[in-house]
C-alpha atoms as a PDB file:
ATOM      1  CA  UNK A   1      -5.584  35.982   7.249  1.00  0.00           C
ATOM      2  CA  UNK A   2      -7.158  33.207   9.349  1.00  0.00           C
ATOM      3  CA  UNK A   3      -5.459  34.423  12.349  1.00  0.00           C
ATOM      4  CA  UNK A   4      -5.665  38.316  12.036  1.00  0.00           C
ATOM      5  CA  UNK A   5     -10.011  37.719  11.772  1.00  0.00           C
ATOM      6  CA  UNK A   6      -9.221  35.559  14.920  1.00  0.00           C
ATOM      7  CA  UNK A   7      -7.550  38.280  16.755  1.00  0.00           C
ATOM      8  CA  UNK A   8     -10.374  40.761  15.958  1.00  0.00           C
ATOM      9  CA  UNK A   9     -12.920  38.499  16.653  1.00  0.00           C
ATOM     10  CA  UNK A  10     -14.957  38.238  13.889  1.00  0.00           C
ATOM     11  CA  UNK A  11     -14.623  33.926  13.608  1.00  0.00           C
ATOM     12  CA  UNK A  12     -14.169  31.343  15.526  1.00  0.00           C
ATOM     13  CA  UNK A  13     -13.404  27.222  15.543  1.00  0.00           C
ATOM     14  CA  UNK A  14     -16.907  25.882  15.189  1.00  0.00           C
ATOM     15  CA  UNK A  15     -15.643  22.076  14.914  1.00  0.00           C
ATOM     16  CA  UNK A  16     -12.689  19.755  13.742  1.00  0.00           C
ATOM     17  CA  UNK A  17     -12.822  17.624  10.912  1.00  0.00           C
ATOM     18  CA  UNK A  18     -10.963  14.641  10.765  1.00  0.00           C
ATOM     19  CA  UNK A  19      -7.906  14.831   8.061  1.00  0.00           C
ATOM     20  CA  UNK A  20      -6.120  11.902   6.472  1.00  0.00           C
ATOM     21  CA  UNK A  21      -3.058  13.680   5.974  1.00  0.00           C
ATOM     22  CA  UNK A  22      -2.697  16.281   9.088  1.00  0.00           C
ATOM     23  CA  UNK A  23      -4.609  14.866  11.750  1.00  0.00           C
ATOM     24  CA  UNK A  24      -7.425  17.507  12.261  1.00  0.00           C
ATOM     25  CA  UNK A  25      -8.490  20.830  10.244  1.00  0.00           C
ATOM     26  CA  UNK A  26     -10.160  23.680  11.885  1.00  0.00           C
ATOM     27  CA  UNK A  27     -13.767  24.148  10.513  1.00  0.00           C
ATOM     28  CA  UNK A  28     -13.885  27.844  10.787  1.00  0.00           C
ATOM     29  CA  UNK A  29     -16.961  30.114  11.048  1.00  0.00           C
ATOM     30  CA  UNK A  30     -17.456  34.052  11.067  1.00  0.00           C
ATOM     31  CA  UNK A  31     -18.811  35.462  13.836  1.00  0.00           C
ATOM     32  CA  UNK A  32     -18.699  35.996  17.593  1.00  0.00           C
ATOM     33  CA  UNK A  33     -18.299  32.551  19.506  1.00  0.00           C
ATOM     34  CA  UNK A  34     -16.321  29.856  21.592  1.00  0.00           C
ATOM     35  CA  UNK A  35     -13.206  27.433  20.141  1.00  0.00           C
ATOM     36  CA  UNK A  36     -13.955  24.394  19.920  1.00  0.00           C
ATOM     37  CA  UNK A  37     -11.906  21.788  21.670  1.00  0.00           C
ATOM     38  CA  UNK A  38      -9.361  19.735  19.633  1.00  0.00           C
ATOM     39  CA  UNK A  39     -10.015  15.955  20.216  1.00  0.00           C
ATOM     40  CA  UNK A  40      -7.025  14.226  21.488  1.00  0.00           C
ATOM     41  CA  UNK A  41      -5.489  11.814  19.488  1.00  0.00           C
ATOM     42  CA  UNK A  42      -5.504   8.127  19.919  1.00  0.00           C
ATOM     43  CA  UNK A  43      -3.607   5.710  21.051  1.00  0.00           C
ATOM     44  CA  UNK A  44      -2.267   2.757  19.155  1.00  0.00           C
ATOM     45  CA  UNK A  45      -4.581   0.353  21.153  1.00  0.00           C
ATOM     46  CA  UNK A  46      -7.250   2.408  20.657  1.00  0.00           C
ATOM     47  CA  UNK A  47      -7.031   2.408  17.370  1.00  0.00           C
ATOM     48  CA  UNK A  48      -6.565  -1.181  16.932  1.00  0.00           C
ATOM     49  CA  UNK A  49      -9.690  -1.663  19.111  1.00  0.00           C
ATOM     50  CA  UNK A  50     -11.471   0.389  17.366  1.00  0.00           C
ATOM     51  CA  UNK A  51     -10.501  -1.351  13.618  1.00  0.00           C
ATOM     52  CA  UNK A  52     -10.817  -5.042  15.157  1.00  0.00           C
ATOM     53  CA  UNK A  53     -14.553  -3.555  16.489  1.00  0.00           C
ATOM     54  CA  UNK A  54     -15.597  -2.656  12.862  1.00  0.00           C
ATOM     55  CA  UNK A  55     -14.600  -5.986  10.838  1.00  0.00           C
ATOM     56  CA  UNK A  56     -16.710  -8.687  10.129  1.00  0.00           C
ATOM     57  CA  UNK A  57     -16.557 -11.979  11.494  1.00  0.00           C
ATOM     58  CA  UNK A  58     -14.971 -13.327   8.174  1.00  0.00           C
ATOM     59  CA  UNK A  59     -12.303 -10.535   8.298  1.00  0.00           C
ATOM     60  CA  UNK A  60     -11.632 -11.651  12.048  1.00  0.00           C
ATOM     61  CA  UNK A  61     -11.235 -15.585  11.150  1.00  0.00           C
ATOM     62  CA  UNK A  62      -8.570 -14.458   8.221  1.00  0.00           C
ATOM     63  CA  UNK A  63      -6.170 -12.371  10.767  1.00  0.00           C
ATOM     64  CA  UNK A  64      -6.643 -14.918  13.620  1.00  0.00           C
ATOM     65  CA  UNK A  65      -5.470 -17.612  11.033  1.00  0.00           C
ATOM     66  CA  UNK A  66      -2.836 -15.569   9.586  1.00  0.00           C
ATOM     67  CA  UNK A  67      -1.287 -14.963  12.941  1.00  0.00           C
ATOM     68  CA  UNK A  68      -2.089 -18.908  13.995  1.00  0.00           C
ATOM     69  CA  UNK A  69       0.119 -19.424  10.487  1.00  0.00           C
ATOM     70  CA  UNK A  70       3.084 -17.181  11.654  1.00  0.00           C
ATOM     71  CA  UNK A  71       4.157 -18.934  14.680  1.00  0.00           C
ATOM     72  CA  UNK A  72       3.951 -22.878  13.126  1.00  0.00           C
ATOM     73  CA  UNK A  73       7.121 -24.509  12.167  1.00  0.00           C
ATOM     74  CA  UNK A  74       7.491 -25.908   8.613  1.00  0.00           C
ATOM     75  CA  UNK A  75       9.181 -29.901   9.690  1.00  0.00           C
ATOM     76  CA  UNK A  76      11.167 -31.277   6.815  1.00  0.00           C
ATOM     77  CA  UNK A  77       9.936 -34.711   5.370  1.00  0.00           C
ATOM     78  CA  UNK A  78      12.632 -37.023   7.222  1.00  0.00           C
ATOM     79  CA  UNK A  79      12.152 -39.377   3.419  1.00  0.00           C
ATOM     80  CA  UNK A  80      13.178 -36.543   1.632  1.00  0.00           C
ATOM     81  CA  UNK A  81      16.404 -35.836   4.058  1.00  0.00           C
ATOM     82  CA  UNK A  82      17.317 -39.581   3.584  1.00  0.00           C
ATOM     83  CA  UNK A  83      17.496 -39.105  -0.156  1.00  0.00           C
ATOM     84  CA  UNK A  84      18.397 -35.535  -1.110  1.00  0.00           C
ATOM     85  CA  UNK A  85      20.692 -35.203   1.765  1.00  0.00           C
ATOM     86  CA  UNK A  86      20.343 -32.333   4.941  1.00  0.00           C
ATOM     87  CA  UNK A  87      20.079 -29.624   2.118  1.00  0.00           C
ATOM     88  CA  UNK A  88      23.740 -27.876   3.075  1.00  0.00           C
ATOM     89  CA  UNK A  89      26.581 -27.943   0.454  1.00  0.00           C
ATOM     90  CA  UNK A  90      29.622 -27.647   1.681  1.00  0.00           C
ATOM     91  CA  UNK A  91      32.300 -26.004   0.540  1.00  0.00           C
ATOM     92  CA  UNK A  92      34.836 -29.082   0.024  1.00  0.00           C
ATOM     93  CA  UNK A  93      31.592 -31.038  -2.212  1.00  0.00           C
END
């Protein structure tokens, strides 16, 4: 129906309004006028950028620690090795 007022003319785009779901809806309004423009979308490190600009310092000590926490190395306890043995049964045991 949308479309068919859109052909004659009688509404228009006025703005878009940002949608969780679809991306963008259409904020329609009647009368004689000019689209809008439909914002591009952005890019994955613009979005990032744009979260990491928003959080708090707090927020930004728990992801940089997180991350710092991903690339260490758990070291066995050589004592532990010496008594409970490398931790691999073998088959023939």
């Amino acid at each position: 129906m949308l479309q068919k007022l859109k052909e004659e003319g009688a509404v228009h785009i006025q703005s878009w309004r940002r949608a969780q779901a679809n991306g963008w809806i259409a904020v329609w309004r009647y009368g004689i006028g000019v689209d809008a423009e439909k914002p591009e979308p952005l890019s994955t490190r613009a979005r990032v950028k744009k979260c990491r600009e928003r959080e708090s310092i707090d927020e930004k000590e728990f992801r940089l620690a997180r991350q710092r926490q991903l690339k260490r190395k758990v070291k066995r306890d050589p004592l532990t090795a010496a008594f409970y043995g490398s931790g691999y049964s073998s088959p023939a045991d």
